[in-house]
C-alpha atoms as a PDB file:
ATOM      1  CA  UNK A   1     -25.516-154.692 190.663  1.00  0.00           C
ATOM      2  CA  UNK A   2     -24.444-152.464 187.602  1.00  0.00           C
ATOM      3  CA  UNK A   3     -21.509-151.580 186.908  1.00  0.00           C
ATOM      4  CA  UNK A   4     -20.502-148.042 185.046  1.00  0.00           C
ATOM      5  CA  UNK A   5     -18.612-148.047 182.345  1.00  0.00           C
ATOM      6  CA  UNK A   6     -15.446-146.324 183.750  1.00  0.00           C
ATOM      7  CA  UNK A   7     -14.953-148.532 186.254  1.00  0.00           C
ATOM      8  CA  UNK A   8     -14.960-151.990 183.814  1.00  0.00           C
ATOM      9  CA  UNK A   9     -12.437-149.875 182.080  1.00  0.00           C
ATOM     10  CA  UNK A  10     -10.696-149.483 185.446  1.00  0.00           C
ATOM     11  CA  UNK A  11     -10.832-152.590 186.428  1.00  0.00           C
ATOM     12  CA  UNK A  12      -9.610-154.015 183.019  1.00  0.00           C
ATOM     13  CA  UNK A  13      -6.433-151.650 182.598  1.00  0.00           C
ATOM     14  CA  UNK A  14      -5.480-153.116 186.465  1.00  0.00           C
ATOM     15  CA  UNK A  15      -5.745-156.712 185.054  1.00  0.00           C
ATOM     16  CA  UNK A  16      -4.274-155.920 182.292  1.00  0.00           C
ATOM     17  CA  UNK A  17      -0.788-157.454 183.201  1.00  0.00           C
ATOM     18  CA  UNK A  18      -2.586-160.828 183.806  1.00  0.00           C
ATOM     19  CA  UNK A  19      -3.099-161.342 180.262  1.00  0.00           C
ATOM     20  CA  UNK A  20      -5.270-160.189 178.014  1.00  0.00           C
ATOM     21  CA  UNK A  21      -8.371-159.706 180.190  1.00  0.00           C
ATOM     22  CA  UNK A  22     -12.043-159.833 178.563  1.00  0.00           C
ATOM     23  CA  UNK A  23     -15.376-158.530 180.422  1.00  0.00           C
ATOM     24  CA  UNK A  24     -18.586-160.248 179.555  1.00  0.00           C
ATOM     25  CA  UNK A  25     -21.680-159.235 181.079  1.00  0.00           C
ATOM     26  CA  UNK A  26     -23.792-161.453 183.058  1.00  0.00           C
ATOM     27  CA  UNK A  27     -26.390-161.150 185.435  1.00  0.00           C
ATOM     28  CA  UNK A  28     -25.760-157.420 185.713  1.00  0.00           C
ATOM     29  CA  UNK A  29     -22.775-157.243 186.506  1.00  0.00           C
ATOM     30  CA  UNK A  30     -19.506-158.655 184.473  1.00  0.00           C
ATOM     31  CA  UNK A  31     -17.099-161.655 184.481  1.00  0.00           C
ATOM     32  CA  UNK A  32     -13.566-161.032 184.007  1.00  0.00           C
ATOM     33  CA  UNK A  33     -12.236-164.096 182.012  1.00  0.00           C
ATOM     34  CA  UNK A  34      -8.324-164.941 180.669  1.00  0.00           C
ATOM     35  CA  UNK A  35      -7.999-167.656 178.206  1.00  0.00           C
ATOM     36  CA  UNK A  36     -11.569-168.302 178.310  1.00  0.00           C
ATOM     37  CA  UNK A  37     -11.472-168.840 182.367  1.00  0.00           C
ATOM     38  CA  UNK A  38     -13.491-166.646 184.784  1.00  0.00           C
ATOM     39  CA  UNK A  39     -11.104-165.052 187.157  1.00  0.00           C
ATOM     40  CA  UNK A  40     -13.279-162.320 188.588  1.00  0.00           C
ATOM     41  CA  UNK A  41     -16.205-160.426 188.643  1.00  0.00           C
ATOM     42  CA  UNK A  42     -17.032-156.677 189.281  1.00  0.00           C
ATOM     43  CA  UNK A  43     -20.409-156.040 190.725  1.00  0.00           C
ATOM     44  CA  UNK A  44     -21.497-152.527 191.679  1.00  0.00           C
ATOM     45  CA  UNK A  45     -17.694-151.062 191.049  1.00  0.00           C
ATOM     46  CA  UNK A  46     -16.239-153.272 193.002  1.00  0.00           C
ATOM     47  CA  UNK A  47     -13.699-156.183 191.520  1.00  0.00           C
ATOM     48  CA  UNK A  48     -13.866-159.419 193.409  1.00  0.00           C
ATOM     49  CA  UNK A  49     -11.401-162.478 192.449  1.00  0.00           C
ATOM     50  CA  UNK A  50     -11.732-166.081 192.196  1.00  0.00           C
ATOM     51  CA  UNK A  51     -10.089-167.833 195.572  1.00  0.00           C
ATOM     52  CA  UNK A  52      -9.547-171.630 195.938  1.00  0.00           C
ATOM     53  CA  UNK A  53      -8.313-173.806 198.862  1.00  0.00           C
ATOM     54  CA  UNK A  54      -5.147-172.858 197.859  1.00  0.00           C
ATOM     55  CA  UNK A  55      -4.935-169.001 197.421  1.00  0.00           C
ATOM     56  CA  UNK A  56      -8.053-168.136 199.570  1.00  0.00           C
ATOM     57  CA  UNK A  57      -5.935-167.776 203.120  1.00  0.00           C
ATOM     58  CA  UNK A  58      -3.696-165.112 201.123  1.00  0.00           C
ATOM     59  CA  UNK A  59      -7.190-163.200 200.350  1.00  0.00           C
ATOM     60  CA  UNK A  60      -8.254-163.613 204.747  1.00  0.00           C
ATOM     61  CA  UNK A  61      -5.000-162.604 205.653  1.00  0.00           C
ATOM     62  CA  UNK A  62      -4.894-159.760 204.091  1.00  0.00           C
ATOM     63  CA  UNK A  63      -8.528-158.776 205.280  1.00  0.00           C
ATOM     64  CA  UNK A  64     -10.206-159.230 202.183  1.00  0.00           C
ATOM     65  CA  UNK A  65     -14.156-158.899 202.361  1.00  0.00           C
ATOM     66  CA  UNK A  66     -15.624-161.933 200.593  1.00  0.00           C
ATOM     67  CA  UNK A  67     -18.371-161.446 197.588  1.00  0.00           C
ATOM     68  CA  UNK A  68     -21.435-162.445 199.000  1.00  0.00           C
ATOM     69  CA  UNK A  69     -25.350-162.566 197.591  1.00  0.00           C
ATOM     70  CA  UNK A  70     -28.589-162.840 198.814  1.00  0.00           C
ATOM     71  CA  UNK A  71     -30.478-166.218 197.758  1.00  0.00           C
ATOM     72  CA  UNK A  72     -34.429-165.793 197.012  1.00  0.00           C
ATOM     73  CA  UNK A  73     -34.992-167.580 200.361  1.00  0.00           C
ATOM     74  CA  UNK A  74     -33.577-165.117 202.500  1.00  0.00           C
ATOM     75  CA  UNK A  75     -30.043-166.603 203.149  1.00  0.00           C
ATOM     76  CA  UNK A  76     -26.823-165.408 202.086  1.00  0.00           C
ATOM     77  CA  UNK A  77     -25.027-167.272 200.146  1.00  0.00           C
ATOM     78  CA  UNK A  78     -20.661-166.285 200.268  1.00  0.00           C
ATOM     79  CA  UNK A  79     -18.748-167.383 197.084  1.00  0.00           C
ATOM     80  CA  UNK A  80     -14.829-167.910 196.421  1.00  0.00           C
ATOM     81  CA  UNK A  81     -14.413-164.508 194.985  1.00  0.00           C
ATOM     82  CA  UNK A  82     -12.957-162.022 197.119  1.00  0.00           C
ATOM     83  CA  UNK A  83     -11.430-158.228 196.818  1.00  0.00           C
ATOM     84  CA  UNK A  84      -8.462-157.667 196.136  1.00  0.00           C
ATOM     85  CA  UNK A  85      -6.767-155.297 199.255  1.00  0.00           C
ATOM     86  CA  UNK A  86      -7.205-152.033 199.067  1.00  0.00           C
ATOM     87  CA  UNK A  87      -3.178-151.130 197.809  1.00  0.00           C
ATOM     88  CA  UNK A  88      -3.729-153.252 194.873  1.00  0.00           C
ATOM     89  CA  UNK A  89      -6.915-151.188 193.229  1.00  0.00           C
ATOM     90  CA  UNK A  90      -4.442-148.241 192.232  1.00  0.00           C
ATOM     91  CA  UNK A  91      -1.691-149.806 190.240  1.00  0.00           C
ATOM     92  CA  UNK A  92      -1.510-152.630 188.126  1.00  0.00           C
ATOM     93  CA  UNK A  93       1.871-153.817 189.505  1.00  0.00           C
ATOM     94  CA  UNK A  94       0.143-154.045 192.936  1.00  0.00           C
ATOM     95  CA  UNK A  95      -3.015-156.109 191.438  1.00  0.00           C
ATOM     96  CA  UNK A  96      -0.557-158.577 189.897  1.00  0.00           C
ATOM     97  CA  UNK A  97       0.153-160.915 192.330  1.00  0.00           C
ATOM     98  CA  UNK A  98      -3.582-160.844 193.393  1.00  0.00           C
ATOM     99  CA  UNK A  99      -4.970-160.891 189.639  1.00  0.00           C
ATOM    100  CA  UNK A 100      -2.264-164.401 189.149  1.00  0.00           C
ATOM    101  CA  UNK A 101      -3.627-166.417 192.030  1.00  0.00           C
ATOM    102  CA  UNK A 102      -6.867-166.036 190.572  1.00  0.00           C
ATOM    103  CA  UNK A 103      -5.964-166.875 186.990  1.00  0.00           C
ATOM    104  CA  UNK A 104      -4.213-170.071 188.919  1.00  0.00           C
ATOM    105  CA  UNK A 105      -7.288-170.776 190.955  1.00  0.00           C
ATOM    106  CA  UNK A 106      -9.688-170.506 187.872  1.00  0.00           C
ATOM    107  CA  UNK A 107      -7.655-172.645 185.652  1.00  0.00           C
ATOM    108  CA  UNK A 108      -7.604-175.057 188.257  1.00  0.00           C
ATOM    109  CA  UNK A 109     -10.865-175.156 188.591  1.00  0.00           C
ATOM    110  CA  UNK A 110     -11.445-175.450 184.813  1.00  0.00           C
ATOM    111  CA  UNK A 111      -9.173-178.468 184.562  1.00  0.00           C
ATOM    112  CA  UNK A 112     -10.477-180.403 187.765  1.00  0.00           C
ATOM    113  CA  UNK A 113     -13.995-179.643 185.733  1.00  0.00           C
ATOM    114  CA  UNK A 114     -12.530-181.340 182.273  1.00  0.00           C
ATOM    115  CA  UNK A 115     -11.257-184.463 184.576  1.00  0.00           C
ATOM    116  CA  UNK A 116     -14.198-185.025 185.904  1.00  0.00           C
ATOM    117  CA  UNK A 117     -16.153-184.491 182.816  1.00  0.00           C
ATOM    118  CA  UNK A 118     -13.108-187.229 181.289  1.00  0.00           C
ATOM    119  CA  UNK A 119     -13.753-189.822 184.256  1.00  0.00           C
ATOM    120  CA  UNK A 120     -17.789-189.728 183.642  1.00  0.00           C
ATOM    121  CA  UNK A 121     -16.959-190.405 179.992  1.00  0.00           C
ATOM    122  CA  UNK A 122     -18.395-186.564 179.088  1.00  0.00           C
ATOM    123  CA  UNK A 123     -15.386-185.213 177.093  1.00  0.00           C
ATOM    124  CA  UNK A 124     -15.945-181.663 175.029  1.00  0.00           C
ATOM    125  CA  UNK A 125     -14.225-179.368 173.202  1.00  0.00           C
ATOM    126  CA  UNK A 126     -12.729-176.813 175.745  1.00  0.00           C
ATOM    127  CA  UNK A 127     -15.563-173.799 175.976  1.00  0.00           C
ATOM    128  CA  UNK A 128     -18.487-176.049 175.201  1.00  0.00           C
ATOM    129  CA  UNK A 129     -21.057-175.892 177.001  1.00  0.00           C
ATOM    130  CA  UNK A 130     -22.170-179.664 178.099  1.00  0.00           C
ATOM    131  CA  UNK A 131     -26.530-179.388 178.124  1.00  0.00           C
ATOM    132  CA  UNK A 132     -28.065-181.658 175.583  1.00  0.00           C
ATOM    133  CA  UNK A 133     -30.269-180.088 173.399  1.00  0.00           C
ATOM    134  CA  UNK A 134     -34.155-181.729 173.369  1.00  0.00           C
ATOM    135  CA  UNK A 135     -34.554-183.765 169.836  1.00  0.00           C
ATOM    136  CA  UNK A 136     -36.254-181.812 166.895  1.00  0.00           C
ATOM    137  CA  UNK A 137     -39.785-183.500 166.516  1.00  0.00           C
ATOM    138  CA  UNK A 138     -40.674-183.273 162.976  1.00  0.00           C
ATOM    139  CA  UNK A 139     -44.527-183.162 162.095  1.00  0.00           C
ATOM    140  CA  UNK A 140     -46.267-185.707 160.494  1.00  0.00           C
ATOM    141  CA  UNK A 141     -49.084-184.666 157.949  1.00  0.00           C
ATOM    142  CA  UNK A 142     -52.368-186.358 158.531  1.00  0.00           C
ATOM    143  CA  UNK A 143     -52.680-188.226 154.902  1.00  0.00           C
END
């Protein structure tokens, strides 16, 4: 699930007309965020981008293989991130259109997650996370 260090470089100088493109390491591999969305990840050199009902025929079309994972129980368990087609991993002008409909798709997603976090009366600052912390119990000295 690692990822060398050439490739994230890779990966972010073909993003790089998105925006300015951040890598953050998690779980081994690294999520590719814009504006504080995830877009993509890269797991094991390979770049995978974030697909919703709207963009994820444009990703099957074009024969994109779908990220997938294997769950602790045995099943596999297939995500909305797919790769990018093959012409698109050489040039950032070919990645473009690819790397925008999963900017689209994750801002999307972070905005339908802020309604609903609106509607059940939940509203943060954008990049908080939303956990409640457990109460600080104080001790008492025995007197």
């Amino acid at each position: 699930m690692a990822n060398t260090p050439t490739f994230v470089d890779h990966a972010l100088d073909l993003l790089s007309l998105a925006g300015p493109v951040e890598a953050r390491r998690m779980f081994g591999g690294h999520g590719l965020y814009v504006g504080g969305a995830m877009f993509g990840l890269l797991d094991d050199d390979e770049l995978f981008l974030k697909t919703d009902a709207e963009t994820r025929s444009r990703f099957v079309e074009a024969g994109c293989k779908a990220w997938v994972y294997p769950r602790r129980d045995g099943r596999v368990e297939q995500t909305s991130y797919f790769q990018p087609p093959d012409g698109a991993h050489e040039e950032p002008e070919a990645m473009l259109p690819w790397a925008r409909l999963a900017v689209d798709a994750a801002l999307r997603a972070r905005a339908a997650k802020e309604a609903r976090a609106r509607k059940d009366g939940k509203a943060r600052a954008p990049g908080k996370r939303t956990t409640a912390r457990p109460a600080k119990r104080t001790a008492r000295r025995a007197r």
